[in-house]
PDB file of N, CA and C in Angstrom:
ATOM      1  N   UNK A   1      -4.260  -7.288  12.345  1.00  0.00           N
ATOM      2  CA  UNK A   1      -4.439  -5.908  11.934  1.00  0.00           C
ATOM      3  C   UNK A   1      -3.524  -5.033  12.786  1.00  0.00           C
ATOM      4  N   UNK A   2      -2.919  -4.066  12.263  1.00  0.00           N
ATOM      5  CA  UNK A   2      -1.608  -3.163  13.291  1.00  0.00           C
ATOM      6  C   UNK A   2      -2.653  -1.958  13.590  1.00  0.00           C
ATOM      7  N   UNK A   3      -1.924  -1.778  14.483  1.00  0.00           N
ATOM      8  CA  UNK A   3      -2.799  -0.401  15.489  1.00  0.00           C
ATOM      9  C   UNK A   3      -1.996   0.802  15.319  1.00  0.00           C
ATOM     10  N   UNK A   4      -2.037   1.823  14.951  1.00  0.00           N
ATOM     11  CA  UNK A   4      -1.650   3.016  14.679  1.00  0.00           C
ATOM     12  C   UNK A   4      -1.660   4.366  16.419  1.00  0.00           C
ATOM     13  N   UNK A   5      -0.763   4.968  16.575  1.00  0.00           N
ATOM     14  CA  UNK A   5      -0.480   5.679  17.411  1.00  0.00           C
ATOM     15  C   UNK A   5      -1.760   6.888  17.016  1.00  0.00           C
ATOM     16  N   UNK A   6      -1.968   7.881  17.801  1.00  0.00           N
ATOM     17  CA  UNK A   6      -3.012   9.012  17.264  1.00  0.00           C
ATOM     18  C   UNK A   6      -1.660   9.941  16.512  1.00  0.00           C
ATOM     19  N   UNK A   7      -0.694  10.149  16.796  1.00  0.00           N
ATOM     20  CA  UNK A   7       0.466  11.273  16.226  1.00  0.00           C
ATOM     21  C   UNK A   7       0.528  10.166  14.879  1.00  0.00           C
ATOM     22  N   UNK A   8       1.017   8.715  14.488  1.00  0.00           N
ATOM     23  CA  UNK A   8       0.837   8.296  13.589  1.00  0.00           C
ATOM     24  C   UNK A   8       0.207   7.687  12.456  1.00  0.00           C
ATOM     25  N   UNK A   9      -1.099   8.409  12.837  1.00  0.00           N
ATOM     26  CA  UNK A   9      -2.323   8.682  12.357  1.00  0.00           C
ATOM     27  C   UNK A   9      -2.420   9.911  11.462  1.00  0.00           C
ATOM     28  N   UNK A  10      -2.288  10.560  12.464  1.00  0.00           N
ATOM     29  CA  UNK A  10      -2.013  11.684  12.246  1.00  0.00           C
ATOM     30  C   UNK A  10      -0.953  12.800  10.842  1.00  0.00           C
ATOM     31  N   UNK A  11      -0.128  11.401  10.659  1.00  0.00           N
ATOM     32  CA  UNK A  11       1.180  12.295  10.256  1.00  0.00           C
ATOM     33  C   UNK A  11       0.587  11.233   8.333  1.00  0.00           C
ATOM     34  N   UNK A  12       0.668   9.784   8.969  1.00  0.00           N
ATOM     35  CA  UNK A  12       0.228   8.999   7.534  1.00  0.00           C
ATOM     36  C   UNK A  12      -1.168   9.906   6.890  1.00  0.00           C
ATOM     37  N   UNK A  13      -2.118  10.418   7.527  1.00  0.00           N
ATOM     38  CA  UNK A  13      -3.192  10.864   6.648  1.00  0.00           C
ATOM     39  C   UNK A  13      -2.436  12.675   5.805  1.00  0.00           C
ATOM     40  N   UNK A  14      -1.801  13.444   6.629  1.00  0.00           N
ATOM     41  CA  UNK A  14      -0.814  14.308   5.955  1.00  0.00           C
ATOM     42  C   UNK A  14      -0.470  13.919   4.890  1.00  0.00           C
ATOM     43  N   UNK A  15      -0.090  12.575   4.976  1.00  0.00           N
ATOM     44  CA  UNK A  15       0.984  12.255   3.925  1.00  0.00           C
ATOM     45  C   UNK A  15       0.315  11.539   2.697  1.00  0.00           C
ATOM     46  N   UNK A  16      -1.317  11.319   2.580  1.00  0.00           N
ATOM     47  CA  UNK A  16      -1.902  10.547   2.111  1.00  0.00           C
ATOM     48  C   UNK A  16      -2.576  11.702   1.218  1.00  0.00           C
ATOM     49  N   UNK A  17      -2.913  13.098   1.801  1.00  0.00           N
ATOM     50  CA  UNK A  17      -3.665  13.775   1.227  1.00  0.00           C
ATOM     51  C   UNK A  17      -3.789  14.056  -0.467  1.00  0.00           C
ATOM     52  N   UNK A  18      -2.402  14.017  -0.775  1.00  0.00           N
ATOM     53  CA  UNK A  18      -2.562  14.586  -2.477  1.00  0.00           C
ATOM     54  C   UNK A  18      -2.533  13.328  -3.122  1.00  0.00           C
ATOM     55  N   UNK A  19      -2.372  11.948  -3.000  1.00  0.00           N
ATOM     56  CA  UNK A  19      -2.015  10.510  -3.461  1.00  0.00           C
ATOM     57  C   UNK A  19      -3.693  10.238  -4.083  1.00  0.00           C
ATOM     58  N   UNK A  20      -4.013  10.100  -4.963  1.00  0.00           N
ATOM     59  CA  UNK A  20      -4.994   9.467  -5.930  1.00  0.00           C
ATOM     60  C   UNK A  20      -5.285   8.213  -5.273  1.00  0.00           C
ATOM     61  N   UNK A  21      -6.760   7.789  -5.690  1.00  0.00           N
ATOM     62  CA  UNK A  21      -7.228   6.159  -5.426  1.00  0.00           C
ATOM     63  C   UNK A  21      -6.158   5.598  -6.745  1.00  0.00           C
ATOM     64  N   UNK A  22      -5.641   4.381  -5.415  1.00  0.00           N
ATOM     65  CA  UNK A  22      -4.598   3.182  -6.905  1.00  0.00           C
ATOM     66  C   UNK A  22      -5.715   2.133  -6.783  1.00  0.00           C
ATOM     67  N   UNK A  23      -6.361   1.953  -5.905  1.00  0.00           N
ATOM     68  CA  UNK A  23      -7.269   0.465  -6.373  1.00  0.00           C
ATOM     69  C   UNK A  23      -8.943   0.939  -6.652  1.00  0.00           C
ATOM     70  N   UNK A  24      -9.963   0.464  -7.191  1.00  0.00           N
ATOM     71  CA  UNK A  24     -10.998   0.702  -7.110  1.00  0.00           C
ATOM     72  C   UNK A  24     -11.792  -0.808  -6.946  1.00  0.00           C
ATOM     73  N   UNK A  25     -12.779  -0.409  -6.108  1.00  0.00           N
ATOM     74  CA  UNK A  25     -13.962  -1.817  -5.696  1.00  0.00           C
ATOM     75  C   UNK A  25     -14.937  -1.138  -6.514  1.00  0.00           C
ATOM     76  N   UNK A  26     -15.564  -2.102  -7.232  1.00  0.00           N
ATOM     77  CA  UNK A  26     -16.787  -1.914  -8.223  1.00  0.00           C
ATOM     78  C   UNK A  26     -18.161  -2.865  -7.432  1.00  0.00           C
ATOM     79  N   UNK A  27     -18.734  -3.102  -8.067  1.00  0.00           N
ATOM     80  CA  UNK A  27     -19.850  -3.524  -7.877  1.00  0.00           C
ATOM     81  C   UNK A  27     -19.725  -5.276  -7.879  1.00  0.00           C
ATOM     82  N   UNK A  28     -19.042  -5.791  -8.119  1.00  0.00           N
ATOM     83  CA  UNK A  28     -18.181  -7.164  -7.231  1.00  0.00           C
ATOM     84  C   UNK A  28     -17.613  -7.501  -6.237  1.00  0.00           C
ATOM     85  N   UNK A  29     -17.220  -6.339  -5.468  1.00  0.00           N
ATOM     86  CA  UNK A  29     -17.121  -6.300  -4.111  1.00  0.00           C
ATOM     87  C   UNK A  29     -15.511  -6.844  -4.280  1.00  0.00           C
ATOM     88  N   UNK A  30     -15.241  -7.442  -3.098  1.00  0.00           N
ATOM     89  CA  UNK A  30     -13.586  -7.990  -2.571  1.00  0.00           C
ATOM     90  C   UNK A  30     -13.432  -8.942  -3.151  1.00  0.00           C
ATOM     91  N   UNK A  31     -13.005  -9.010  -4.393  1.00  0.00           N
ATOM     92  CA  UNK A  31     -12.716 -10.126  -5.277  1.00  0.00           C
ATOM     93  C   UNK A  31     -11.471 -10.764  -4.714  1.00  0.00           C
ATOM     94  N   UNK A  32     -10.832 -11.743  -5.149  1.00  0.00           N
ATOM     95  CA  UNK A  32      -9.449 -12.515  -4.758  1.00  0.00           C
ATOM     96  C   UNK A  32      -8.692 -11.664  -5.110  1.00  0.00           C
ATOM     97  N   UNK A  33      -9.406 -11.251  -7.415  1.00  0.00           N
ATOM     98  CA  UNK A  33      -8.239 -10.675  -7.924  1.00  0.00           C
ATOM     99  C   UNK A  33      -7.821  -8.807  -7.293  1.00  0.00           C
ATOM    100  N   UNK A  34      -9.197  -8.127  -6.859  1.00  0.00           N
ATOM    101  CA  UNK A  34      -9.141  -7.105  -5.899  1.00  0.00           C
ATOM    102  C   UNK A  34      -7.587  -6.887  -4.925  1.00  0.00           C
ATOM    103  N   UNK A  35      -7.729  -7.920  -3.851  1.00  0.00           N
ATOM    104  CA  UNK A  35      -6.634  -8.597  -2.781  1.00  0.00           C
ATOM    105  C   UNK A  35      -5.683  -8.294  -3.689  1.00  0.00           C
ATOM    106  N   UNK A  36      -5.429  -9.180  -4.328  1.00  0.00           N
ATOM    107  CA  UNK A  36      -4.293  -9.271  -5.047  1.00  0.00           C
ATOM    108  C   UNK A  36      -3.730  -8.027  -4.964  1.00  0.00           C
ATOM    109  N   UNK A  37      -4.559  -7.405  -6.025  1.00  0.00           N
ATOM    110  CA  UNK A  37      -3.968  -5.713  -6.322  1.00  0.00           C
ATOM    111  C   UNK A  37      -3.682  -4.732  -4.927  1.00  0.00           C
ATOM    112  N   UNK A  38      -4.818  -5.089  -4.285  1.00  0.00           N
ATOM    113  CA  UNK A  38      -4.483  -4.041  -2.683  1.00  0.00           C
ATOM    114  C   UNK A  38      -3.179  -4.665  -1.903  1.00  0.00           C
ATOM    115  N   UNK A  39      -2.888  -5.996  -2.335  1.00  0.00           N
ATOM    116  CA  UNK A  39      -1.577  -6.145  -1.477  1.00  0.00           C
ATOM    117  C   UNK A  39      -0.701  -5.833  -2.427  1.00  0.00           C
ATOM    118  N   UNK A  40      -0.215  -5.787  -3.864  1.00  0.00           N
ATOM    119  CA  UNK A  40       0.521  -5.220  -4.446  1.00  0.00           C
ATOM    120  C   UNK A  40       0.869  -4.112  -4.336  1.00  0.00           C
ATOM    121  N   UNK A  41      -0.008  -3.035  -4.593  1.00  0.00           N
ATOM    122  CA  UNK A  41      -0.075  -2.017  -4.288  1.00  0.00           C
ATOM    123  C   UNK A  41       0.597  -1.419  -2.834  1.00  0.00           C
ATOM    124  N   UNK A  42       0.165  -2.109  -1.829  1.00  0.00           N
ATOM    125  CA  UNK A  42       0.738  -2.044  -0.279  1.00  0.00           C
ATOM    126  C   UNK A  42       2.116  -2.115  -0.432  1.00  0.00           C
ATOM    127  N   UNK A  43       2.531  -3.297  -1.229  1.00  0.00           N
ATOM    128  CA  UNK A  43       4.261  -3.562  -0.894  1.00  0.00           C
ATOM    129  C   UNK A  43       4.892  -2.503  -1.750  1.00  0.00           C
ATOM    130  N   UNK A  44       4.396  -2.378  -2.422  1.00  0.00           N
ATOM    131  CA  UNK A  44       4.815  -0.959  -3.540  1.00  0.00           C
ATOM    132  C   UNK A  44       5.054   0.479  -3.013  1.00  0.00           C
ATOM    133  N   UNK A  45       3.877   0.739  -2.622  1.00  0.00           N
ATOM    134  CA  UNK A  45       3.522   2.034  -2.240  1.00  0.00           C
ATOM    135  C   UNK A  45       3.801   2.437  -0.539  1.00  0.00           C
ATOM    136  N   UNK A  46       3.521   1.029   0.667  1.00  0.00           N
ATOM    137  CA  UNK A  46       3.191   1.236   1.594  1.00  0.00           C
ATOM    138  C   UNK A  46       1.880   2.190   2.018  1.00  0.00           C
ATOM    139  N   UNK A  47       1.454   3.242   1.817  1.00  0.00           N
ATOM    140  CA  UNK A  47       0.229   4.247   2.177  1.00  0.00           C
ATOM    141  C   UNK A  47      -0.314   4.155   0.513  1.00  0.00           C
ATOM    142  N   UNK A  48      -2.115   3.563   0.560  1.00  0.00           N
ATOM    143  CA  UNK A  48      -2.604   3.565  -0.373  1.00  0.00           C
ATOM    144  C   UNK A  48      -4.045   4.180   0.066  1.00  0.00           C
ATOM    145  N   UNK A  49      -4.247   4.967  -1.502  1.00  0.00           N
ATOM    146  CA  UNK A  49      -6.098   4.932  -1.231  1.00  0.00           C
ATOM    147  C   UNK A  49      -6.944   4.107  -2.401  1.00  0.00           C
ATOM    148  N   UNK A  50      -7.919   3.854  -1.808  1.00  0.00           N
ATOM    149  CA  UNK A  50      -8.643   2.518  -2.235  1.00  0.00           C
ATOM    150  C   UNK A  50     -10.150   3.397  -2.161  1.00  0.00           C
ATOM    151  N   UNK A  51     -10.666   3.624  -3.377  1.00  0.00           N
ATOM    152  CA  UNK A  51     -12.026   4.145  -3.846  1.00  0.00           C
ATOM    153  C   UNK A  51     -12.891   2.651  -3.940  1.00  0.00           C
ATOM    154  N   UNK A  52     -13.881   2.903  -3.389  1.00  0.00           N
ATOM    155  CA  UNK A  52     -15.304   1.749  -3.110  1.00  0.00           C
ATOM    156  C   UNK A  52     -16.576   2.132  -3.479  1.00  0.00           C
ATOM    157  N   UNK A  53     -17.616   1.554  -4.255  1.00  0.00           N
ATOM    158  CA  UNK A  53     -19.145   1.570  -3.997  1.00  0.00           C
ATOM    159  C   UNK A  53     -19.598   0.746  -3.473  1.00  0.00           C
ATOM    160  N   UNK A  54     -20.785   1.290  -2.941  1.00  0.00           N
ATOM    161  CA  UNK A  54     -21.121   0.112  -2.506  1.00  0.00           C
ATOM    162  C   UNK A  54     -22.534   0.612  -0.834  1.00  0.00           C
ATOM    163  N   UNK A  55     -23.000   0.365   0.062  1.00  0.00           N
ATOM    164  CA  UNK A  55     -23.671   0.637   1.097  1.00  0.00           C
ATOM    165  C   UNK A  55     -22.942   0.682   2.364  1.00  0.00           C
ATOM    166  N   UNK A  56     -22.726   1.609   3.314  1.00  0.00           N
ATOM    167  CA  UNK A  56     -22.020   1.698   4.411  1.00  0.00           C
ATOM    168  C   UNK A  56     -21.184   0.801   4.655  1.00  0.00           C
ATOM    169  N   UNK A  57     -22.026  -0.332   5.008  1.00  0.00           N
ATOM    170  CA  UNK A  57     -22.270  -0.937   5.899  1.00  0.00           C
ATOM    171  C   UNK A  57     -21.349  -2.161   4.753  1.00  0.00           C
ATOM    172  N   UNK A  58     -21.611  -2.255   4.447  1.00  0.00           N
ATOM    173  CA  UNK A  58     -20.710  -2.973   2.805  1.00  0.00           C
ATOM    174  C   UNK A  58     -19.062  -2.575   2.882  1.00  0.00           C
ATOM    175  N   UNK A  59     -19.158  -1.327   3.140  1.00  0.00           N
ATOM    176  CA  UNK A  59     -17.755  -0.796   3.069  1.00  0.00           C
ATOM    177  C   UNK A  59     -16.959  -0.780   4.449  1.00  0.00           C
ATOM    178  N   UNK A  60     -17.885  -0.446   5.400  1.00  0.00           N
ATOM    179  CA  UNK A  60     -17.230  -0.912   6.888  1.00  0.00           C
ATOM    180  C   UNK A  60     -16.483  -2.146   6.595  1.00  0.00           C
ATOM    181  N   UNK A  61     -17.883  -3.343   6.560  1.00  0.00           N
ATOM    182  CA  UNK A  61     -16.956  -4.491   6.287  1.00  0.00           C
ATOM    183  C   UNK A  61     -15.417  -5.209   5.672  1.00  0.00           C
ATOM    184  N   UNK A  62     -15.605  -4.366   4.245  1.00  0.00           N
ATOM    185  CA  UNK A  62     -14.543  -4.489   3.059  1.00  0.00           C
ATOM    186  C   UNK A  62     -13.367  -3.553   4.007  1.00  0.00           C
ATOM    187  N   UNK A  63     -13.441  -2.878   4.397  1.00  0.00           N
ATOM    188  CA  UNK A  63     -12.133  -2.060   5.232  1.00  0.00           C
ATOM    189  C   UNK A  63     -11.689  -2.489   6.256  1.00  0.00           C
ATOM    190  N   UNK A  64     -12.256  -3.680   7.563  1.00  0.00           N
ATOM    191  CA  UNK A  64     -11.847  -4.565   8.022  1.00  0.00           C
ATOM    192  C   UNK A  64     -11.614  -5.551   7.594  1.00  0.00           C
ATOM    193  N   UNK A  65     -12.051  -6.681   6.159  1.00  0.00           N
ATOM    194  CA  UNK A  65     -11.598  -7.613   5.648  1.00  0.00           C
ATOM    195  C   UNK A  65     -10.023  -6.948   5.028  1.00  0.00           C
ATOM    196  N   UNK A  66      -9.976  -5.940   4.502  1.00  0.00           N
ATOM    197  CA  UNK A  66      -8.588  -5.866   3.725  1.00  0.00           C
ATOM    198  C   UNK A  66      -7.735  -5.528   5.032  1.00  0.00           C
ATOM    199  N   UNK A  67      -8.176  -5.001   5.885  1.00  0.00           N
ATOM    200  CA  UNK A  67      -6.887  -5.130   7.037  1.00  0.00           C
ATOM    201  C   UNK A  67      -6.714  -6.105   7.769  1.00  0.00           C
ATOM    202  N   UNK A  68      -7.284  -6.700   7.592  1.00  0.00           N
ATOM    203  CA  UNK A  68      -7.380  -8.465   8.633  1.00  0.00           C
ATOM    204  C   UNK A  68      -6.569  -9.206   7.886  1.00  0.00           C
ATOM    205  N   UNK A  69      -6.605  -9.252   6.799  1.00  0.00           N
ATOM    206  CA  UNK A  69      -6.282 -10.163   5.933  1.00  0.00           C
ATOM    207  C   UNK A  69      -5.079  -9.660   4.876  1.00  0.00           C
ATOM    208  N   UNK A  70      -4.320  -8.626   5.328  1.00  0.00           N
ATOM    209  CA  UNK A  70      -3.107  -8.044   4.208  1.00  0.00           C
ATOM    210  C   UNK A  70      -2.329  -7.413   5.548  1.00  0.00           C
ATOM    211  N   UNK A  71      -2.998  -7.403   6.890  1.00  0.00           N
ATOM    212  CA  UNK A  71      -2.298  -7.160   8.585  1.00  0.00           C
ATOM    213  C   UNK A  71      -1.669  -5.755   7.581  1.00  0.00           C
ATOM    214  N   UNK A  72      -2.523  -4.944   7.571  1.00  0.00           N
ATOM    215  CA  UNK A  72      -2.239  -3.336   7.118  1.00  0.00           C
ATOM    216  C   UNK A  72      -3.095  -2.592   8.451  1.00  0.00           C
ATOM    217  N   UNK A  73      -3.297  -1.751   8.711  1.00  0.00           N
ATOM    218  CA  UNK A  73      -3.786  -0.324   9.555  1.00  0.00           C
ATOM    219  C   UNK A  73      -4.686   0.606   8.539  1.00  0.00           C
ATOM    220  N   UNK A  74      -6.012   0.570   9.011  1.00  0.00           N
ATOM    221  CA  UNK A  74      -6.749   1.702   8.165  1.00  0.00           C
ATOM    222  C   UNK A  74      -6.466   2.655   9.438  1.00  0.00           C
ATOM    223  N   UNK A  75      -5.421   3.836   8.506  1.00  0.00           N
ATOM    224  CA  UNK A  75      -5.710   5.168   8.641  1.00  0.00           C
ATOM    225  C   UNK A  75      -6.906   6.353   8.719  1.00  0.00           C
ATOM    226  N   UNK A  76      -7.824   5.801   7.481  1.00  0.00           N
ATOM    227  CA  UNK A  76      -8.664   7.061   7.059  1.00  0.00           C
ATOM    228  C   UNK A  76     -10.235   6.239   6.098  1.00  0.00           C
ATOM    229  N   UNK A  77     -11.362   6.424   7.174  1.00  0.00           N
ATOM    230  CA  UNK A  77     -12.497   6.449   5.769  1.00  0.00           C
ATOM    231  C   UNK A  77     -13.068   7.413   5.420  1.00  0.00           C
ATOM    232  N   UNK A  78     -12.936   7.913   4.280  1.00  0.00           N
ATOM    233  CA  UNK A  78     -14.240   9.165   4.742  1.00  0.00           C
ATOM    234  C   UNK A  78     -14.765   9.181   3.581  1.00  0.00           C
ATOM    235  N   UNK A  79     -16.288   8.267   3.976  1.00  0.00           N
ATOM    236  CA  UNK A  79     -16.951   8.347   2.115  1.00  0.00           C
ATOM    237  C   UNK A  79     -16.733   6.975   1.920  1.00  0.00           C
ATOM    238  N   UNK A  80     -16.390   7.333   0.493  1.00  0.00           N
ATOM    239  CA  UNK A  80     -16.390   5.932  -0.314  1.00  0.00           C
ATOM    240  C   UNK A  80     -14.640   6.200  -0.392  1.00  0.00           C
ATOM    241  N   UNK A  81     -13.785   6.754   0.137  1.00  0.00           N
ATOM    242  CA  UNK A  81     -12.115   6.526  -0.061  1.00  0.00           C
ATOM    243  C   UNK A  81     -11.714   5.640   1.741  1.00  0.00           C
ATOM    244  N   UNK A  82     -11.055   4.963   1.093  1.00  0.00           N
ATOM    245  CA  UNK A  82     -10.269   4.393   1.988  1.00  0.00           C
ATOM    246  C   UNK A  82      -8.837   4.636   2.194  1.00  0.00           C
ATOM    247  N   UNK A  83      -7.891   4.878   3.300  1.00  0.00           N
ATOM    248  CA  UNK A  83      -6.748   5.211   3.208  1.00  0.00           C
ATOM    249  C   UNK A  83      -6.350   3.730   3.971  1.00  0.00           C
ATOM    250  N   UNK A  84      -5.321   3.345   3.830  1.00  0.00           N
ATOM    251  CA  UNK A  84      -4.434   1.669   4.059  1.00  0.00           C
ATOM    252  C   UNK A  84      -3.231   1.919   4.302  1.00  0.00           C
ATOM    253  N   UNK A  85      -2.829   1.657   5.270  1.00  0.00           N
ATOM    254  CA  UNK A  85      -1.165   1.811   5.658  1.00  0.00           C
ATOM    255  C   UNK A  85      -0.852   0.150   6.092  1.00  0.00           C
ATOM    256  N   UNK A  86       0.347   0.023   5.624  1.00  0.00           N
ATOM    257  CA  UNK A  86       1.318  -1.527   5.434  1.00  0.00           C
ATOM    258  C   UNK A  86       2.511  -1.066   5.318  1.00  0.00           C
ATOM    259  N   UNK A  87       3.004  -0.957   6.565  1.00  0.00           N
ATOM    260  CA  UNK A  87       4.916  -0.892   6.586  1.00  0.00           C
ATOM    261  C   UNK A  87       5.507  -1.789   5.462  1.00  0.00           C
ATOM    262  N   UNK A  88       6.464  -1.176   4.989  1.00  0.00           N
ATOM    263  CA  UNK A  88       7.823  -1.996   4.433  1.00  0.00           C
ATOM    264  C   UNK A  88       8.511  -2.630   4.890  1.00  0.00           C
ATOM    265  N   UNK A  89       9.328  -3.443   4.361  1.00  0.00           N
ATOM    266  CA  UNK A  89      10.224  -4.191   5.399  1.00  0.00           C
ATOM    267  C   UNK A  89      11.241  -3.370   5.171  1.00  0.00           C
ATOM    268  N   UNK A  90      12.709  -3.566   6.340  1.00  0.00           N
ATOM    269  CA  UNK A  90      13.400  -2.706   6.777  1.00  0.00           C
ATOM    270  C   UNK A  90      14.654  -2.872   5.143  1.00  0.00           C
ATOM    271  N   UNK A  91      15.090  -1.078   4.237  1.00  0.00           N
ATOM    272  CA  UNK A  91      15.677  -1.786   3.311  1.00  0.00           C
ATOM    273  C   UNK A  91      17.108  -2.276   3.855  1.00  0.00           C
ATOM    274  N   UNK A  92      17.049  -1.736   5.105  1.00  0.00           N
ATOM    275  CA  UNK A  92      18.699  -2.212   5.437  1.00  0.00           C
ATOM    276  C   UNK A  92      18.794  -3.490   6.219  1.00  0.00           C
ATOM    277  N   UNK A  93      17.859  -4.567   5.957  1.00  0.00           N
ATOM    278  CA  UNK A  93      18.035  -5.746   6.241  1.00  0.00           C
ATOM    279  C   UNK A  93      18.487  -6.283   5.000  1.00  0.00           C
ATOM    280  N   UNK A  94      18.136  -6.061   3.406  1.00  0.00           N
ATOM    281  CA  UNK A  94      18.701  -6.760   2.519  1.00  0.00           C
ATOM    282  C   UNK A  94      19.513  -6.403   2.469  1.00  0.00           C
ATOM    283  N   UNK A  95      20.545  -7.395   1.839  1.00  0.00           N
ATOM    284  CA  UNK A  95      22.045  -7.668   1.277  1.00  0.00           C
ATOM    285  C   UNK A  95      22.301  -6.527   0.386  1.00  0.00           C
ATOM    286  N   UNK A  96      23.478  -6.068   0.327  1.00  0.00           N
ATOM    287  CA  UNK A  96      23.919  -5.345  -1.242  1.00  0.00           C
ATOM    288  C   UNK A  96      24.049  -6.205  -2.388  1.00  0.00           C
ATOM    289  N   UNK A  97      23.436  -6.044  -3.198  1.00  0.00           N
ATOM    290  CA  UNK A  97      23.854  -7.162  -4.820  1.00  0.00           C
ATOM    291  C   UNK A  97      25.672  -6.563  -5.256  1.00  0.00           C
ATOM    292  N   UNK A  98      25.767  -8.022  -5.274  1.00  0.00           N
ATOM    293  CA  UNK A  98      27.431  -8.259  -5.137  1.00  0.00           C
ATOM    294  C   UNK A  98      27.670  -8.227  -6.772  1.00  0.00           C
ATOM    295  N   UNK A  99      28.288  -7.244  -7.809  1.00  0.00           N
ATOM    296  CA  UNK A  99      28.623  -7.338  -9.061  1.00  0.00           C
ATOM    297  C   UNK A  99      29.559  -8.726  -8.742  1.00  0.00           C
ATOM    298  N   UNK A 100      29.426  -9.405  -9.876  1.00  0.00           N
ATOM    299  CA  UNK A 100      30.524 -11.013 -10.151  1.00  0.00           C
ATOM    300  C   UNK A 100      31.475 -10.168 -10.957  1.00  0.00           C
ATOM    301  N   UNK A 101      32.204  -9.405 -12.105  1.00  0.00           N
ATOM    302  CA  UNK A 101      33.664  -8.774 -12.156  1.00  0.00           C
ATOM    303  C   UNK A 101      33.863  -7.690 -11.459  1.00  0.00           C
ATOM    304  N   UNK A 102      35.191  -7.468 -11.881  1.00  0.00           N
ATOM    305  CA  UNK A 102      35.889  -6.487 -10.772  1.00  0.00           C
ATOM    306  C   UNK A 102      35.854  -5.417 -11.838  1.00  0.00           C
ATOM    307  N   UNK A 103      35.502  -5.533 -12.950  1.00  0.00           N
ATOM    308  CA  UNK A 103      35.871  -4.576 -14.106  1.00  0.00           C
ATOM    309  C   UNK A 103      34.790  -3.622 -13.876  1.00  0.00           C
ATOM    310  N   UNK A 104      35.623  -2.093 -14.085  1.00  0.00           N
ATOM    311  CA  UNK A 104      34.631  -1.101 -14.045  1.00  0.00           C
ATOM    312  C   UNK A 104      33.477  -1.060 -14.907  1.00  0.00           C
ATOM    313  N   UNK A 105      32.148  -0.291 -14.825  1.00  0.00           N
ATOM    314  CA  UNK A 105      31.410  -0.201 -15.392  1.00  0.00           C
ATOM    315  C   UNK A 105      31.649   0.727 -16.556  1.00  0.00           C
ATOM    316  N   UNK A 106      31.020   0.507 -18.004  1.00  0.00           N
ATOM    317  CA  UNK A 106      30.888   1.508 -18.864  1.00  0.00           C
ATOM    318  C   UNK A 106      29.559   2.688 -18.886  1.00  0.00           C
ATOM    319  N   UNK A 107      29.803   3.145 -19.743  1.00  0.00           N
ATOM    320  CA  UNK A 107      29.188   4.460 -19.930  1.00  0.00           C
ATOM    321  C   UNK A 107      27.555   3.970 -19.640  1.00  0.00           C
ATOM    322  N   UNK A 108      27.610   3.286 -21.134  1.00  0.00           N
ATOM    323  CA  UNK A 108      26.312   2.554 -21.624  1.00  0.00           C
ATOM    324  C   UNK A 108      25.761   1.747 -19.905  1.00  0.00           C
ATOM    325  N   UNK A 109      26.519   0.832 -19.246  1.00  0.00           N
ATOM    326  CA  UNK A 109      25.636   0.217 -18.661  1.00  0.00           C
ATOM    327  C   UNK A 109      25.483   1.552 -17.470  1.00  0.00           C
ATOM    328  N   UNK A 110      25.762   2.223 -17.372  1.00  0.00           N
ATOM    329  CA  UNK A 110      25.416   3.416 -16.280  1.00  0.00           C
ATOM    330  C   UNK A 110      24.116   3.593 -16.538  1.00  0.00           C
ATOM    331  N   UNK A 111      24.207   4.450 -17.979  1.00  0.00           N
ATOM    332  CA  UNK A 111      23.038   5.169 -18.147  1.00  0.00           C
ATOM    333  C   UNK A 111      21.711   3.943 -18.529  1.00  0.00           C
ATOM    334  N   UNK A 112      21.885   3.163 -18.106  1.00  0.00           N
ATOM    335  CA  UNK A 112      20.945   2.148 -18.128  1.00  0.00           C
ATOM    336  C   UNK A 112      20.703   1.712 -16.666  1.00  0.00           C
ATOM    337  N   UNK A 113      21.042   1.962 -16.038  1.00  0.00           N
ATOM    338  CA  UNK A 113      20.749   2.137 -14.503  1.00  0.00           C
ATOM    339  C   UNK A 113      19.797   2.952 -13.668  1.00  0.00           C
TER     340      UNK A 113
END
């Protein structure tokens, strides 16, 4: 699980405020297929909120299982919303995609870009 600074705490819940729940926990609790979606979502988004029912004490739990197990940082509970932070990887470690001709591009494949 990553540990968050108090200033970067601070700055991710700012940044979390107007962002909608992308995942919801129902009354099945932390399914596999759940995971699934909260780590999708993570590599996608990086800062997610995650709406839950469920009993406190239910949801304590579920907010340390998804950070234990997806090594994300809870930012924020308050209620039944959860806020989830999961860095990106760096984009300037990947490669540039190398076009195979040398021939300029047309119109058409631009505007399809």
């Amino acid at each position: 699980m990553l540990t968050l600074t108090v200033l970067q705490r601070q700055n991710l819940k700012a940044r979390a405020h107007p962002l909608k729940p992308v995942v919801m926990i129902g009354n099945a609790g932390l399914t596999p297929s759940v995971m699934k979606e909260i780590a999708c979502a993570l590599k996608s988004h990086e800062l997610i909120k995650i709406h839950v029912t469920g009993e406190r004490e239910e949801r304590d739990a579920m907010l340390q299982e998804i950070c234990e197990t997806l090594n994300a940082a809870p930012v924020q509970h308050i209620g039944k919303i959860f806020v989830v932070y999961q860095p990106q990887e760096d984009v300037s470690e990947k490669k540039p995609v190398k076009r195979k001709s040398k021939k300029p591009l047309t119109k058409k494949q631009l505007g399809s870009r």
